[in-house]
Protein backbone atom coordinates (compact mmCIF):
# COMPACT_ATOMS: atom_id res chain seq x y z
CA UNK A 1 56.85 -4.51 -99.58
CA UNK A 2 55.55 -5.67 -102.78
CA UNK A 3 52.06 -4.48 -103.52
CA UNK A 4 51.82 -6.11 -106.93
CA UNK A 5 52.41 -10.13 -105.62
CA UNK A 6 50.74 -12.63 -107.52
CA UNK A 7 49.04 -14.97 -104.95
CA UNK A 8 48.56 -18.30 -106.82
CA UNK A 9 46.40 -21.58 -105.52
CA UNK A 10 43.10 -22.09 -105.95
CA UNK A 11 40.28 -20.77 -103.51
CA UNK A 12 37.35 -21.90 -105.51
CA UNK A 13 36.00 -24.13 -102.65
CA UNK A 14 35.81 -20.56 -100.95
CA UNK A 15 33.32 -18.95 -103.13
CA UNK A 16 31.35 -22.08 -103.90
CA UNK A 17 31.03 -22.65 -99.90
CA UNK A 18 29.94 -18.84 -99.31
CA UNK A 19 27.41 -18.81 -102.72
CA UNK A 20 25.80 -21.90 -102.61
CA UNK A 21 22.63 -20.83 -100.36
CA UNK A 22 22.27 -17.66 -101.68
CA UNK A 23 22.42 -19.50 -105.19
CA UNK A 24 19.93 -22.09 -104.49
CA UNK A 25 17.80 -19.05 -102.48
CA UNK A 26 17.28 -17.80 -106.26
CA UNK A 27 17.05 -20.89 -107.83
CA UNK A 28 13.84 -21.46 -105.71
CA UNK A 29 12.48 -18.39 -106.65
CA UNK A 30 13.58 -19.27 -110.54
CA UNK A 31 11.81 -22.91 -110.50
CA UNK A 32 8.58 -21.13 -108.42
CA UNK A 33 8.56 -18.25 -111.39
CA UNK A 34 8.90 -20.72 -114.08
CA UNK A 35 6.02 -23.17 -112.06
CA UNK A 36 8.86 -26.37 -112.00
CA UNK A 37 7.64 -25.93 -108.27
CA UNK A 38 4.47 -24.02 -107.16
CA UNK A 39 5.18 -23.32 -103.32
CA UNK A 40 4.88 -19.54 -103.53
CA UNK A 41 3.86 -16.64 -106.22
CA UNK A 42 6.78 -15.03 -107.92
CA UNK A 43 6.20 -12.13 -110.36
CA UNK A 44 9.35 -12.17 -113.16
CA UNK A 45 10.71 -8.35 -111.81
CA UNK A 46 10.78 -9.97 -108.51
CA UNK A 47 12.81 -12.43 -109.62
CA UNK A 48 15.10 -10.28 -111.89
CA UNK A 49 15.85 -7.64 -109.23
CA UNK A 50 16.62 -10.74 -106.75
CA UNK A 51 19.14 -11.75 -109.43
CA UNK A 52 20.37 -8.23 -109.57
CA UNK A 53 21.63 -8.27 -106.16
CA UNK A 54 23.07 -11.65 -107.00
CA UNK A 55 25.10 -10.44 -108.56
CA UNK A 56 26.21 -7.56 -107.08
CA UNK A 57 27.17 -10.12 -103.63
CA UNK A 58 29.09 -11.93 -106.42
CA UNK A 59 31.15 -8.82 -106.90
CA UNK A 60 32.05 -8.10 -103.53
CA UNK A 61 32.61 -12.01 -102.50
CA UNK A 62 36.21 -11.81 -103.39
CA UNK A 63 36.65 -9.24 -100.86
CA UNK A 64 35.61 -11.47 -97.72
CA UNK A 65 38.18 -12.67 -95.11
CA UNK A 66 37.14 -15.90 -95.40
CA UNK A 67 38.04 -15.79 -99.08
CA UNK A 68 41.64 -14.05 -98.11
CA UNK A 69 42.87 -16.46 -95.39
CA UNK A 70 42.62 -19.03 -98.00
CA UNK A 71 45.07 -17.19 -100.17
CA UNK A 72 47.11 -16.77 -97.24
CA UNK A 73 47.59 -20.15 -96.31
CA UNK A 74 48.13 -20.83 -99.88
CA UNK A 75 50.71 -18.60 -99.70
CA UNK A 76 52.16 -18.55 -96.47
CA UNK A 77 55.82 -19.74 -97.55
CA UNK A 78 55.85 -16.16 -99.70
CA UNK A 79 54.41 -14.40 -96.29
CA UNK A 80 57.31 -16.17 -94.16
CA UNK A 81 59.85 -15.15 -96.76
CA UNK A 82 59.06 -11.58 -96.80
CA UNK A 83 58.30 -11.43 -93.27
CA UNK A 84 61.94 -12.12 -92.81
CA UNK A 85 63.23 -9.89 -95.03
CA UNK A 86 61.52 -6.81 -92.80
CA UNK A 87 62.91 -8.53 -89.85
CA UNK A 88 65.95 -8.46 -91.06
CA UNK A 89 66.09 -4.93 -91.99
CA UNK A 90 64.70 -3.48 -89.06
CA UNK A 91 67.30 -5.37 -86.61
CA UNK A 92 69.31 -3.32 -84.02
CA UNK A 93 71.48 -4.53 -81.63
CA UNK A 94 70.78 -4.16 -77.96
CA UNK A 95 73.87 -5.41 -75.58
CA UNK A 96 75.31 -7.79 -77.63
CA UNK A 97 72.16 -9.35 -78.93
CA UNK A 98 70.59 -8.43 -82.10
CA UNK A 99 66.80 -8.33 -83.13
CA UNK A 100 64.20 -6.78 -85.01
CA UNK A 101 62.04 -3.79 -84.00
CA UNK A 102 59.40 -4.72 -86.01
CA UNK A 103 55.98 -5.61 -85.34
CA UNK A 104 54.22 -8.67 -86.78
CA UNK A 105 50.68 -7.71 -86.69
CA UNK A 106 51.50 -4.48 -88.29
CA UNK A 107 53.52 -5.89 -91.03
CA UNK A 108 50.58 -8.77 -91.72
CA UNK A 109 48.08 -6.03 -91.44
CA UNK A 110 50.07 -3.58 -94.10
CA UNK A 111 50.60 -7.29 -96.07
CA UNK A 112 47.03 -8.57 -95.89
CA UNK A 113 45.56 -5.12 -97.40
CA UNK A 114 46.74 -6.83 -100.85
CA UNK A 115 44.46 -9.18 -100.64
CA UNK A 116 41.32 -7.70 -100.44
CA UNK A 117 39.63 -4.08 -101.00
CA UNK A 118 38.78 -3.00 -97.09
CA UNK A 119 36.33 -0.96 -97.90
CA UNK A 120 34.27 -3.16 -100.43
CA UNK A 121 34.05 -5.74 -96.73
CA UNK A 122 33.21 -2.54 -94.14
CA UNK A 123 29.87 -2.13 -96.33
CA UNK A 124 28.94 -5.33 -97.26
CA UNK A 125 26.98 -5.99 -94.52
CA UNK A 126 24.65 -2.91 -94.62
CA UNK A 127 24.86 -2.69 -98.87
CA UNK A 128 22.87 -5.80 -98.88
CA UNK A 129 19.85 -5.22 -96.74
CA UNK A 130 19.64 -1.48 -98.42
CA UNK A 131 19.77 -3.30 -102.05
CA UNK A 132 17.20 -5.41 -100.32
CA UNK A 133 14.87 -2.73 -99.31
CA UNK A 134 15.28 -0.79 -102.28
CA UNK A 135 14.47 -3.74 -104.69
CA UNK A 136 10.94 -4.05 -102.51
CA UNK A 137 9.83 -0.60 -103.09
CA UNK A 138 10.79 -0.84 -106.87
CA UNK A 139 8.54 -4.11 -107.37
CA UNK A 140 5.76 -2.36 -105.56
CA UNK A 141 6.17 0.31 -107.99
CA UNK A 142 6.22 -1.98 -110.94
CA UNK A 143 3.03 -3.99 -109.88
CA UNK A 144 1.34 -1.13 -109.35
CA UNK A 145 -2.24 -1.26 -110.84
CA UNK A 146 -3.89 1.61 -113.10
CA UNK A 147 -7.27 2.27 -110.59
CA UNK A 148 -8.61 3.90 -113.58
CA UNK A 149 -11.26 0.94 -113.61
CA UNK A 150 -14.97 1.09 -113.96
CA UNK A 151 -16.68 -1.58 -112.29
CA UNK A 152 -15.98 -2.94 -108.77
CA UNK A 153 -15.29 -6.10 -110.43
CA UNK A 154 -12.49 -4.68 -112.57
CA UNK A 155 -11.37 -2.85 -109.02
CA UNK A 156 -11.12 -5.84 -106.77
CA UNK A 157 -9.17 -7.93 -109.42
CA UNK A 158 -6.82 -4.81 -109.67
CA UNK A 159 -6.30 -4.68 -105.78
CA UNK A 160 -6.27 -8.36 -105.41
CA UNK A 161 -3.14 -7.94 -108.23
CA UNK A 162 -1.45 -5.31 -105.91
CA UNK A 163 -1.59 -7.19 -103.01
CA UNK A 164 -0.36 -10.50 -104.85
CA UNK A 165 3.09 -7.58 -106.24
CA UNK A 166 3.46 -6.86 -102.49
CA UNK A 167 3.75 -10.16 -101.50
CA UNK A 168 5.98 -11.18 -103.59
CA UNK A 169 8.29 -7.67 -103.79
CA UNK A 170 8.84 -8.54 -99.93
CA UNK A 171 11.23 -11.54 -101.60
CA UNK A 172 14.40 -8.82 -102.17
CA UNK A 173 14.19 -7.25 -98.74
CA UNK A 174 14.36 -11.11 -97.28
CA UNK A 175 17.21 -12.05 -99.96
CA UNK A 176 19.15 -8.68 -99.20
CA UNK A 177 18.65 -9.62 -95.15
CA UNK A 178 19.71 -13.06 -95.71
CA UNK A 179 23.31 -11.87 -97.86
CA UNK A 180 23.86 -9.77 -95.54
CA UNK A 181 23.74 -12.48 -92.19
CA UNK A 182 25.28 -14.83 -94.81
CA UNK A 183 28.51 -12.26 -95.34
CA UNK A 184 28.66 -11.64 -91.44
CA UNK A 185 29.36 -15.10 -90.99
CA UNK A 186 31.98 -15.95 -93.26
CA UNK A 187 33.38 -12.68 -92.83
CA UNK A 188 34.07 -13.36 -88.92
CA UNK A 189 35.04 -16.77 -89.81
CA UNK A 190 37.69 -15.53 -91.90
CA UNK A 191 39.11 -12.81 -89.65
CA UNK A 192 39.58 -15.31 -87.22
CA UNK A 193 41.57 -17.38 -89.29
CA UNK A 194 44.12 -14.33 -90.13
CA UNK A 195 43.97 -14.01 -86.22
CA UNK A 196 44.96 -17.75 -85.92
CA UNK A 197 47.61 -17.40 -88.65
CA UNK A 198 49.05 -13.99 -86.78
CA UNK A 199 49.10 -15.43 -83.41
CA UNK A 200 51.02 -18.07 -85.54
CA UNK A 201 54.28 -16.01 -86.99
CA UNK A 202 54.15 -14.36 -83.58
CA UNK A 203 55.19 -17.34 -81.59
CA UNK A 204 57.41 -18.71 -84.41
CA UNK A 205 59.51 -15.42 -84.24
CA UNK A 206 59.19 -14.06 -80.51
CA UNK A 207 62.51 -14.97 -80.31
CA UNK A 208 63.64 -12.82 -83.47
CA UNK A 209 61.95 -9.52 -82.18
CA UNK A 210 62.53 -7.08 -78.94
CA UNK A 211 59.55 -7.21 -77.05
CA UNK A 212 57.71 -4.35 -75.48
CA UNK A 213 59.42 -4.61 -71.86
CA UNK A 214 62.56 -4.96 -73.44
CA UNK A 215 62.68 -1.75 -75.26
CA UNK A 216 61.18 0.27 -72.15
CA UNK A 217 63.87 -1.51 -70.11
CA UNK A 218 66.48 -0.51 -72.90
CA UNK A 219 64.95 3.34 -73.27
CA UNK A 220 64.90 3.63 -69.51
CA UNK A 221 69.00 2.93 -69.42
CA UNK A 222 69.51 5.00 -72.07
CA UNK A 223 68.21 8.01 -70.18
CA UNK A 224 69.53 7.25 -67.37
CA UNK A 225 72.87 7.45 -69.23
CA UNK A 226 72.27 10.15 -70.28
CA UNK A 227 71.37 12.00 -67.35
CA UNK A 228 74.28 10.71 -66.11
CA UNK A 229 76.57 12.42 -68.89
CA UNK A 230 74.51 15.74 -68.74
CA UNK A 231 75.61 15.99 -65.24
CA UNK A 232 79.02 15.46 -65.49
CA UNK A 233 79.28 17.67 -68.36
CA UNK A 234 77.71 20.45 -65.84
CA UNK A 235 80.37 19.64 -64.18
CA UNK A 236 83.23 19.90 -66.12
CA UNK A 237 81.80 22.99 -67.62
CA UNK A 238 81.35 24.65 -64.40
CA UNK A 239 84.73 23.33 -63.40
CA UNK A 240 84.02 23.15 -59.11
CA UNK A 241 87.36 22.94 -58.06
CA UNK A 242 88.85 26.08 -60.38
CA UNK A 243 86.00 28.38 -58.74
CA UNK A 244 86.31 27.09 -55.66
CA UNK A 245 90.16 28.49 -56.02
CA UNK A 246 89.23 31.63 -57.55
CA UNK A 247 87.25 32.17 -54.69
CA UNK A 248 89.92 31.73 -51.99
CA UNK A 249 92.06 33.89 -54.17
CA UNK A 250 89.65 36.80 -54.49
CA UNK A 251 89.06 36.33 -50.51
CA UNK A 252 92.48 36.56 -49.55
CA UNK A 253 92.94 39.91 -51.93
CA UNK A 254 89.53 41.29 -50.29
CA UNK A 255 90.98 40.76 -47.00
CA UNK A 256 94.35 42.24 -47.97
CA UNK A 257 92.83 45.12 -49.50
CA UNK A 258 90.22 45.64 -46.53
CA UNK A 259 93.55 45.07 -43.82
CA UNK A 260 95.81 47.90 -46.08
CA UNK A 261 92.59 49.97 -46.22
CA UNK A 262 92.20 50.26 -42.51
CA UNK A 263 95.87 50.44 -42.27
CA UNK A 264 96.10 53.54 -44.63
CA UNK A 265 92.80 55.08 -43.12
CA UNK A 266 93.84 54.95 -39.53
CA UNK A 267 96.82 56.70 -40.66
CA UNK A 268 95.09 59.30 -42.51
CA UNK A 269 92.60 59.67 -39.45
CA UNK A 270 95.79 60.31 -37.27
CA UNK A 271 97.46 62.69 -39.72
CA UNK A 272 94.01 64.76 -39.94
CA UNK A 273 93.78 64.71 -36.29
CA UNK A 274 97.16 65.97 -35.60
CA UNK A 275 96.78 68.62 -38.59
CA UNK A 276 93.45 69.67 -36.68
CA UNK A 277 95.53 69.86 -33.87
CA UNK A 278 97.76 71.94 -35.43
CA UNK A 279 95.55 74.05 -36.98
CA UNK A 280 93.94 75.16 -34.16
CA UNK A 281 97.64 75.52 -32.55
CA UNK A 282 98.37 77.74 -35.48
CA UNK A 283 94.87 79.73 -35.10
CA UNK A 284 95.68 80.48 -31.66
CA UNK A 285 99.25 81.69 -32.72
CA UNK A 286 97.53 83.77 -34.88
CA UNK A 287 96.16 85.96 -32.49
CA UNK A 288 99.85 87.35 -31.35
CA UNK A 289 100.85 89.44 -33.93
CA UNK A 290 104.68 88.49 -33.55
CA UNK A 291 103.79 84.83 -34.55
CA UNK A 292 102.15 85.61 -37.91
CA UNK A 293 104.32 84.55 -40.05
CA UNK A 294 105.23 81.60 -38.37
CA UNK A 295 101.67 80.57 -37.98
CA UNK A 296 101.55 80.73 -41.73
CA UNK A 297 103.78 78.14 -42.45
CA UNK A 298 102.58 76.06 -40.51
CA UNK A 299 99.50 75.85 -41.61
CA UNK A 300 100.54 75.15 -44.96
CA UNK A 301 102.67 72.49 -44.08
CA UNK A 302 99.41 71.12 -42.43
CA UNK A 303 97.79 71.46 -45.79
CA UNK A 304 100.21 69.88 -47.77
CA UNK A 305 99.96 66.89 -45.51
CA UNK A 306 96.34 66.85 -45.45
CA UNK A 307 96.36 67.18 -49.54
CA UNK A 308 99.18 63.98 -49.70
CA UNK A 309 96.88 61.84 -47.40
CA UNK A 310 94.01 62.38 -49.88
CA UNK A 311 96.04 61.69 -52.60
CA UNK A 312 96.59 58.43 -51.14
CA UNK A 313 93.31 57.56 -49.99
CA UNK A 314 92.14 58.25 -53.68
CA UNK A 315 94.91 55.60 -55.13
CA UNK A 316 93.90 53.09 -52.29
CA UNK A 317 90.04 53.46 -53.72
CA UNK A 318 91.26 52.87 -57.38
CA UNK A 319 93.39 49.40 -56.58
CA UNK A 320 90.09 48.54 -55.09
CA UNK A 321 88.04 48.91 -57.87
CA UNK A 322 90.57 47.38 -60.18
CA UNK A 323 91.20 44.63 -58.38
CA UNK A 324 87.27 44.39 -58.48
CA UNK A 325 86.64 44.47 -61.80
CA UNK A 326 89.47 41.89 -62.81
CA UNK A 327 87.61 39.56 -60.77
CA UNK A 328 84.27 40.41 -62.34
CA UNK A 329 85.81 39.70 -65.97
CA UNK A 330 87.40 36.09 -64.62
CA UNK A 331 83.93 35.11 -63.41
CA UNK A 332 81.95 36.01 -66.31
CA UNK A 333 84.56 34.73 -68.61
CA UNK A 334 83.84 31.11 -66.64
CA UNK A 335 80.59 31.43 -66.38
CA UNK A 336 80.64 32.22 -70.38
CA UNK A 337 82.63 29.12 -70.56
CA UNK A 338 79.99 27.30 -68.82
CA UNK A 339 77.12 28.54 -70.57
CA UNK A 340 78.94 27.29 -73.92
CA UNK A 341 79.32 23.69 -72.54
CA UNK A 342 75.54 23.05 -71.47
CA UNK A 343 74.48 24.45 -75.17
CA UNK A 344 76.73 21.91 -76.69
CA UNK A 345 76.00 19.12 -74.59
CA UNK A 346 71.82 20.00 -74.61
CA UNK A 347 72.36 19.85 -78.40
CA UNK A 348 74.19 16.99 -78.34
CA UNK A 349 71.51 15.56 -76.28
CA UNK A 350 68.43 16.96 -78.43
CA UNK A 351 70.08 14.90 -81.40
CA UNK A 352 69.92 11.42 -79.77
């Protein structure tokens, strides 16, 4: 937005509407100091320090709304023009249809700073009656009579002087009061003309620009969407039907495994038994002396027996534990697999 614009037409009408009571205020005073008119006493600092703050509400006069909405209307072809320009720029498009984001009052608000100094308009109203005030207490000091006298002639003429300064002094706090009602005023007036001419581009461009429900209504599908693709990327990441599968798989091995297991072990619990059997068999042969040697053997064989069906028991327990940890590797490799998906698609969702 262009800062520097040049906003031409006159406005003169403006300040001549918002000065002339304040001007003829001090003209009063002027023609009462000067005796044209004698309606009331007016000492000259009085008057000059009433002209001082004059002055200074000259200064800030350009700075009042009522004084800006003039330049606005004359100007509001320029306004329009650059108004759509930002409308323009800040258009999206929205299922199929295409408008701007943009807010009106917040572009006229960042356009209308131009126009006027904010600040110079936020103290006008309480500069005044202070300038006021302190013009008072400096004509009081000013008429202030030397009491140095030495008759009580001399002394009554000097307090009858002081009172007549007081009187008068009194004039600035009334003029700085009266500026500062007067800038109130026009300043309200004005601001409600800006209001009028907002309200204005508003309804001339409602159609142009998304409107508050429209964008909740638009944000609201879009999350919804999204939800909508988060959970079927959970889903394809953690890929139901595969586990599902591997599950069934690993059951049936675990229920091979356990079936051979009890298989081999009921076997091995009938070899022991008969090798206890035969054991004792061959302890009992033992005690005849003729069957030593025969006893012997047999017991060995026993061993050997005994030794194969631990042998086998002790291959049986490490399938089991590899067929164990092969399924332990497939599901952490899919659950790594998983784990990769939800970053990307949490990322992906972060960005948008």
């Amino acid at each position: 937005m262009n800062r520097n614009r040049d906003f031409t037409g006159s406005c003169i009408e403006r300040y001549l509407l918002i000065a002339i009571l304040p001007t003829l205020f001090l003209l009063f005073l002027g023609l009462n100091l000067f005796h044209v008119i004698n309606i009331v006493h007016i000492y000259a600092h009085t008057f000059y320090i009433t002209l001082g703050i004059y002055l200074i509400f000259l200064l800030f006069m350009p700075h009042n709304a009522f004084v800006a909405v003039c330049k606005i209307r004359n100007n509001f072809d320029i306004t329009r023009n650059e108004l759509e320009i930002s409308l323009e720029k800040s258009a999206i498009t929205i299922d199929g249809k295409t408008k701007s984001v943009l807010s009106v009052r917040d572009f006229l608000e960042e356009y209308f700073k131009n126009l006027r100094n904010d600040h110079f308009a936020k103290i006008a109203s309480s500069t005044f009656p202070m300038l006021g005030i302190l013009g008072t207490f400096v004509a009081i000091a000013i008429s202030m009579p030397d009491f140095t006298v030495n008759s009580t002639q001399e002394l009554d003429s000097e307090i009858s002087t002081l009172l007549a300064g007081v009187g008068t002094a009194f004039y600035a706090s009334i003029y700085g009061i009266f500026l500062s009602l007067l800038w109130t005023f026009f300043e309200r007036l004005g601001l409600s003309g800006i209001e009028k001419i907002t309200l204005a581009l508003e309804d001339l461009y409602t159609n142009h620009i998304w409107s508050k429900k429209e964008l909740l209504k638009f944000q609201y599908n879009q999350k919804t969407l999204m939800e909508n693709e988060l959970i079927n990327a959970l889903k394809s990441a953690f890929n139901l039907d595969f586990i599902k599968e591997l599950n069934r798989e690993h059951l049936a091995s675990y229920e091979k495994m356990i079936t051979i297991t009890n298989s081999t072990l009921s076997s091995l619990e009938n070899s022991i038994k008969r090798s206890a059997l035969e054991i004792e068999e061959s302890i009992a042969k033992i005690d005849s002396a003729n069957d030593t040697l025969e006893a012997r053997l047999v017991l060995e064989e026993n061993l050997a027996e005994f030794n194969k069906s631990a042998k086998e028991l002790h291959k049986l327990l490490l399938s089991f534990d590899n067929g164990l940890d092969r399924a332990l590797h497939t599901i952490d490799s899919e659950l790594a697999s998983a784990v990769k998906h939800i970053e990307e698609m949490v990322k992906v969702v972060k960005e948008n």
